[in-house]
Every structure is written in structure tokens, then in C-alpha cells.
C-alpha atoms as a PDB file:
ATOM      1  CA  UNK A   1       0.000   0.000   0.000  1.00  0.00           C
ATOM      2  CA  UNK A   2       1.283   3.777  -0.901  1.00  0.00           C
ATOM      3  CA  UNK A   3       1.972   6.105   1.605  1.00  0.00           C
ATOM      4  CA  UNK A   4       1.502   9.803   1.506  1.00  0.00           C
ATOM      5  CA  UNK A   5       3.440  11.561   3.843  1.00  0.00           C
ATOM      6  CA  UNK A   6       5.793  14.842   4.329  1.00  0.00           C
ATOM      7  CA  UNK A   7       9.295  14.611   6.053  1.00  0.00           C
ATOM      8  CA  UNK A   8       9.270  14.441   9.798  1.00  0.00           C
ATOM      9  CA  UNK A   9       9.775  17.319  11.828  1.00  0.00           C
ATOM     10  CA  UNK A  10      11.797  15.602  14.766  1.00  0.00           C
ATOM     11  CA  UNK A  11      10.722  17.129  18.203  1.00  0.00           C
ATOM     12  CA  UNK A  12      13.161  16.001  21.659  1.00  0.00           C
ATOM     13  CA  UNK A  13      11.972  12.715  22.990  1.00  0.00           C
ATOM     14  CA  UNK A  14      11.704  12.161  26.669  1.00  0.00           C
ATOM     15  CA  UNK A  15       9.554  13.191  29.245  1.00  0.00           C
ATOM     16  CA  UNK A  16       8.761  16.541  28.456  1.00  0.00           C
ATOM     17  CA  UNK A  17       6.185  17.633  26.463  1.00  0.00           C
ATOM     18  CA  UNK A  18       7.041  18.792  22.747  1.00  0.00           C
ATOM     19  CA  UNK A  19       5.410  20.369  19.804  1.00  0.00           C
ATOM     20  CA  UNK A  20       3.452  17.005  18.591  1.00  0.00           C
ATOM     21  CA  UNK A  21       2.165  16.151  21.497  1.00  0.00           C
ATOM     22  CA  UNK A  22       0.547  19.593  22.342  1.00  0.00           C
ATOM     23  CA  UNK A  23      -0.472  19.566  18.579  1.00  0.00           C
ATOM     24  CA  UNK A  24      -2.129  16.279  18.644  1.00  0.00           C
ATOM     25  CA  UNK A  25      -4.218  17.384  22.280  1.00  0.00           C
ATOM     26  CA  UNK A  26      -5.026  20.370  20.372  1.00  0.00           C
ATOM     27  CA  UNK A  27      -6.406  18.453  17.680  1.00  0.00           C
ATOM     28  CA  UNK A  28      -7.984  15.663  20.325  1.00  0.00           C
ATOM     29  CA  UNK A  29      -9.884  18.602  21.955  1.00  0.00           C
ATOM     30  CA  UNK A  30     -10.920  20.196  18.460  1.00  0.00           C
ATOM     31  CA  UNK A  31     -12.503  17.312  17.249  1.00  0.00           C
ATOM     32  CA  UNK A  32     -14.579  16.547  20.328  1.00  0.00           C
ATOM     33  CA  UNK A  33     -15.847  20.340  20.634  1.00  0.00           C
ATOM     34  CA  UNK A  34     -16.722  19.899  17.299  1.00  0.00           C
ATOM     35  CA  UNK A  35     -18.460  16.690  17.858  1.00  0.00           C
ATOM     36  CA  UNK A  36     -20.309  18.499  20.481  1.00  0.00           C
ATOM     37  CA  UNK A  37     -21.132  21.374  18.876  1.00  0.00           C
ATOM     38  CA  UNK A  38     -22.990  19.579  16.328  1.00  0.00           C
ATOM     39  CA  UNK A  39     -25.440  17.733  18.658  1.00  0.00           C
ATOM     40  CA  UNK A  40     -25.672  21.630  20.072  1.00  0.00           C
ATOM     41  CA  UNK A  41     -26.422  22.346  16.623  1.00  0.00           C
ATOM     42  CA  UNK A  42     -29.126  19.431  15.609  1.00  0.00           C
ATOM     43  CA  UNK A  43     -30.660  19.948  19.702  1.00  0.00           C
ATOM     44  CA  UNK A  44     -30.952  24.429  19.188  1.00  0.00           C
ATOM     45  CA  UNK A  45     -34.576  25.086  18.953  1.00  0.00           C
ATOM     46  CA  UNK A  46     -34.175  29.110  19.073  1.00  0.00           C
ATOM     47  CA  UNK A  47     -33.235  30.402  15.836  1.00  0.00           C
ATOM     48  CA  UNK A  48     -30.504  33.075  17.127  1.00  0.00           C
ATOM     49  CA  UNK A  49     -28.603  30.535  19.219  1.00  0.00           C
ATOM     50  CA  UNK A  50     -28.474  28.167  16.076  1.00  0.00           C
ATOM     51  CA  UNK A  51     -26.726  30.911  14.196  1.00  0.00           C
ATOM     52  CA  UNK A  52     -24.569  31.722  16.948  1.00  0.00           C
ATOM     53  CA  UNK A  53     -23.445  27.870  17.801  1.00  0.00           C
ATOM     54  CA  UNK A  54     -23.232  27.793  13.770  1.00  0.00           C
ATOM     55  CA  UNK A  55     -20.425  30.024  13.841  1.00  0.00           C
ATOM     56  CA  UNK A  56     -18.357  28.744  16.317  1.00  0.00           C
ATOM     57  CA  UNK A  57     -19.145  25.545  14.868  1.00  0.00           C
ATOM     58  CA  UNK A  58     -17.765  26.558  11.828  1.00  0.00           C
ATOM     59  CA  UNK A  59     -14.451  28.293  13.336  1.00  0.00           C
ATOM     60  CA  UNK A  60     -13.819  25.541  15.875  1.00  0.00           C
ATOM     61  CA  UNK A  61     -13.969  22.966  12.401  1.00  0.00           C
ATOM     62  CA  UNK A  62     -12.020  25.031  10.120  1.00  0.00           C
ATOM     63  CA  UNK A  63      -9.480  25.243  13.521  1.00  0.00           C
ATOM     64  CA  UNK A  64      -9.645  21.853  13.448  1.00  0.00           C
ATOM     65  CA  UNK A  65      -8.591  21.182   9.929  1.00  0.00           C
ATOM     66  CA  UNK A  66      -5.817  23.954  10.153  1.00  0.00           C
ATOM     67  CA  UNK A  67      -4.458  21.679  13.156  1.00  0.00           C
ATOM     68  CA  UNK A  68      -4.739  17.945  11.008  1.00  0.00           C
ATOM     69  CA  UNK A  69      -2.992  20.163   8.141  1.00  0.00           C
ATOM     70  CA  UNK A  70      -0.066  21.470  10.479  1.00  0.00           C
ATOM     71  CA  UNK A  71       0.094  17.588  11.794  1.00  0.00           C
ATOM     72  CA  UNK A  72       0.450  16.150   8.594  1.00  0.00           C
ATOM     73  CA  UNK A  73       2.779  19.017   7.283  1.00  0.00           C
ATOM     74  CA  UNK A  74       4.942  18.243   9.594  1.00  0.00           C
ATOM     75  CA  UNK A  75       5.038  14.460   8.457  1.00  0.00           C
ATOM     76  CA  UNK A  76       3.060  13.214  12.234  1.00  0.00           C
ATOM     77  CA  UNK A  77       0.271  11.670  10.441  1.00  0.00           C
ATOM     78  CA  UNK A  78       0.914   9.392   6.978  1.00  0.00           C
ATOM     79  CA  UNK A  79      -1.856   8.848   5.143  1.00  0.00           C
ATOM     80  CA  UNK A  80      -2.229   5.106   3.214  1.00  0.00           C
ATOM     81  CA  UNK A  81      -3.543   5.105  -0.158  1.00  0.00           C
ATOM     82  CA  UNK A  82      -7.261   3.819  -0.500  1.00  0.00           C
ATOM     83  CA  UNK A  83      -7.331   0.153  -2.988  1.00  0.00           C
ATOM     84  CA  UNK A  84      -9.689   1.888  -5.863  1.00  0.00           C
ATOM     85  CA  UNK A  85     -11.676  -1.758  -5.205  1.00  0.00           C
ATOM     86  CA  UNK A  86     -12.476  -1.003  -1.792  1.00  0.00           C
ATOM     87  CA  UNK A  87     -13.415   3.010  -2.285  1.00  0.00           C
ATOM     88  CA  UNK A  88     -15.565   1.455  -4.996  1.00  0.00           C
ATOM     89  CA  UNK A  89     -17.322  -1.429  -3.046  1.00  0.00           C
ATOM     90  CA  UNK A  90     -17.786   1.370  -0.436  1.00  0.00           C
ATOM     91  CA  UNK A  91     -19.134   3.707  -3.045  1.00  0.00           C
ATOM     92  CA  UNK A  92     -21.771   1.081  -4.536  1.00  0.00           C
ATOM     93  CA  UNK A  93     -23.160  -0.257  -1.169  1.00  0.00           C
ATOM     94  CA  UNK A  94     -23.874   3.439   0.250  1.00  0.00           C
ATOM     95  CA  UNK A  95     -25.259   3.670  -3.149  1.00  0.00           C
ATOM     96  CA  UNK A  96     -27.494   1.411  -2.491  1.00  0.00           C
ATOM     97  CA  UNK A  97     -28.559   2.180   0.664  1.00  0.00           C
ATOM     98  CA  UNK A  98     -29.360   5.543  -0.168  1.00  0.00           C
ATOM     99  CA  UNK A  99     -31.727   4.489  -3.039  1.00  0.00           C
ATOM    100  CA  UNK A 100     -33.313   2.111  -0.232  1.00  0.00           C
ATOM    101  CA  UNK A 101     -34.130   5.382   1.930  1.00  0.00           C
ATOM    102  CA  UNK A 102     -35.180   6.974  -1.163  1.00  0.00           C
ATOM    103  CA  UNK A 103     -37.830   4.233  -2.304  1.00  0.00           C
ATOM    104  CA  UNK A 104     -39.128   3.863   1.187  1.00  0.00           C
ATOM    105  CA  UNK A 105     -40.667   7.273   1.025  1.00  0.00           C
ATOM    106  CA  UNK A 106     -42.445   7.087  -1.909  1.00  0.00           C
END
């Protein structure tokens, strides 16, 4: 399988706390706000506080994604290359669920 990954940034190993670790929390902690944020979202029956959890929704995410791009920048995260079988197996039965849900409501 292909790997897609930057060079490493090496940070000091030991004890201490370094860069990665910090930038992984960060992410950690972004991802769950933004988790919770969306059930905020889905649960917001007042119109103004949807639009105000909808913003800080959207700058906790695009926070978020800044911090998975800095991670993988800095070669912390390798991605593998998806088998072009398996997207497309994936692709076909989602497919075909969705055209389930679809006939059930007519």
C-alpha cells in the first residue's frame, strides 16, 4: 500500500512535552468540541442561538482542519492510499442504501 506523507519534523523525545504532542491534544480537543457542537447544533430550537453555535461551529472545524494540516505538514500523520476496489465497493453499497431510503418514502 502507498503512503503519503511529508518529512518528519523531529521534536526532543523524553519526558517533556514537545510540539506534537501539544499539537495532537489540540487536535484531540478540536474534534470533540466539534463533535459536540454539532449535537448543540441538531438539539438548538431558538433560531438566534443556532446561528450563533453555527459560527463557532464553523471556526472551531475550520481550527480543526488547520491543526490535522499542520500535523500532517509536519510528516506526524501518513496517510495510506485507498485500494480503488475497496473506495468502490464502499461507493456502490452506500449507493445502495441511499436508493433504499429513497424508495421507502415514496
Amino acid at each position: 500500500m502507498n503512503k503519503i506523507q511529508n518529512p518528519k519534523t523531529e521534536v526532543p523525545k523524553g519526558l517533556e512535552i514537545n510540539d506534537k504532542d501539544l499539537t495532537f491534544l489540540l487536535l484531540t480537543c478540536l474534534k470533540n468540541m466539534t463533535k459536540n457542537y454539532a449535537v448543540a447544533l441538531t438539539e438548538a430550537s431558538n433560531e438566534n442561538l443556532y446561528k450563533e453555535l453555527k459560527k463557532e461551529f464553523d471556526a472551531i472545524s475550520k481550527l480543526q482542519r488547520e491543526t490535522f494540516e499542520l500535523i500532517f505538514r509536519n510528516g506526524w500523520y501518513i496517510l495510506e492510499e485507498a485500494d480503488g476496489a475497496k473506495v468502490g465497493e464502499k461507493y456502490n453499497h452506500l449507493n445502495e442504501c441511499f436508493n433504499d431510503l429513497d424508495s421507502e418514502e415514496e
